[in-house]
C-alpha atoms as a PDB file:
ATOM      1  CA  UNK A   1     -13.012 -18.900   3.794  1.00  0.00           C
ATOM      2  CA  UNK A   2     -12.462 -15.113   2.795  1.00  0.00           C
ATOM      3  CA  UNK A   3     -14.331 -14.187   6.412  1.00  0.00           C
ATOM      4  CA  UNK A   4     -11.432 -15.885   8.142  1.00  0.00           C
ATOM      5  CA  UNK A   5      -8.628 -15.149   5.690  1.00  0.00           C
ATOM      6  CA  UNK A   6     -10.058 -11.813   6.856  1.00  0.00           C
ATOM      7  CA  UNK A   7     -10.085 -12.014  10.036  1.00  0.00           C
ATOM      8  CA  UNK A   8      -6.329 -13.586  10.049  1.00  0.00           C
ATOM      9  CA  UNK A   9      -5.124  -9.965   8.254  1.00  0.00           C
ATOM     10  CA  UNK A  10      -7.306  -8.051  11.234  1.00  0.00           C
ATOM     11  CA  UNK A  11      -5.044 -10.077  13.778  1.00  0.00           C
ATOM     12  CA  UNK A  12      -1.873  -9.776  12.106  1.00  0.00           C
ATOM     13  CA  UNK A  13      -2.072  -6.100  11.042  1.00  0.00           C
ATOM     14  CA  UNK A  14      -2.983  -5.181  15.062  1.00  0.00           C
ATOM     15  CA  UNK A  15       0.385  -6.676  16.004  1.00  0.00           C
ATOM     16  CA  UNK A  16       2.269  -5.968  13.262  1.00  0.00           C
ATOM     17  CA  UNK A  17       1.437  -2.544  12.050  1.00  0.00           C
ATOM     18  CA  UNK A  18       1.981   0.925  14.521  1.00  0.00           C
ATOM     19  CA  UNK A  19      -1.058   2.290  15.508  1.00  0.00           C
ATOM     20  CA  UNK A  20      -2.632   5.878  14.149  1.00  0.00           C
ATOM     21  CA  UNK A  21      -5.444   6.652  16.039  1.00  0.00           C
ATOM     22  CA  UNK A  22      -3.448   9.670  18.137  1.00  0.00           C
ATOM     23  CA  UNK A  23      -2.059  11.296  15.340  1.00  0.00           C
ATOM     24  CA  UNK A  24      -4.101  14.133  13.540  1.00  0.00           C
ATOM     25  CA  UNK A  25      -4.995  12.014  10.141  1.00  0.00           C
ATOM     26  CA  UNK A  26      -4.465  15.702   8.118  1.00  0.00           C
ATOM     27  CA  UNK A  27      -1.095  15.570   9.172  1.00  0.00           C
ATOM     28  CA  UNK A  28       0.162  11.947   8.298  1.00  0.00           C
ATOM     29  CA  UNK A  29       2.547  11.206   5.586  1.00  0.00           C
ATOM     30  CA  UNK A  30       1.286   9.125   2.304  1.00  0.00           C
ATOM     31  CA  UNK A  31       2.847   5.947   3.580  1.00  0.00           C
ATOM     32  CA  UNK A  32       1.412   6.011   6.766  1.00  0.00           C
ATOM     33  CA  UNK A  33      -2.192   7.355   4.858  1.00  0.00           C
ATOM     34  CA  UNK A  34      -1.963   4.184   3.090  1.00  0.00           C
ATOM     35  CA  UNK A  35      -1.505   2.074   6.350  1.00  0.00           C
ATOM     36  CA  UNK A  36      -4.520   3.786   7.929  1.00  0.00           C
ATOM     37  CA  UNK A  37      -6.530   3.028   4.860  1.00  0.00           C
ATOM     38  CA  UNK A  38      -5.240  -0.669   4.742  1.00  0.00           C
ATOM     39  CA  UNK A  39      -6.275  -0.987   8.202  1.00  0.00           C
ATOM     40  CA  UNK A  40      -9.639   0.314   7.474  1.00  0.00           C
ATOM     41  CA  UNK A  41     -10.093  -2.091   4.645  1.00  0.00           C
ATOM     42  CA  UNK A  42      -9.240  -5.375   6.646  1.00  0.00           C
ATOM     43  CA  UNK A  43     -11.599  -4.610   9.372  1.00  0.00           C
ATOM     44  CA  UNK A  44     -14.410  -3.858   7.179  1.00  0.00           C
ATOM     45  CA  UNK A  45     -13.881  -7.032   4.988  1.00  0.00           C
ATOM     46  CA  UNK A  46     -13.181  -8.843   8.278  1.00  0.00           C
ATOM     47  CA  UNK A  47     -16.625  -7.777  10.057  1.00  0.00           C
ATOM     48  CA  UNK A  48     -18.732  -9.340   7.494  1.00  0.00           C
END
């Protein structure tokens, strides 16, 4: 259950959320530090 509840969040934050891979992570606001590090968060929980 938590694996696809997961997996749902990985899905919705890749269409919902801009991407930040081509920015220079030193340079990125808090707000968009936080979305990078939400992002991070799902994927790891949603891998396993």
């Amino acid at each position: 259950m938590r694996l696809q509840f997961f997996r749902f969040l990985a899905r919705a934050n890749k269409l919902l959320l801009p991407k930040m891979w081509h920015k220079d992570l030193l340079r990125l606001n808090k707000l968009q530090k936080l979305i990078v590090a939400w992002r991070i968060w799902v994927t790891k929980n949603s891998l396993g």
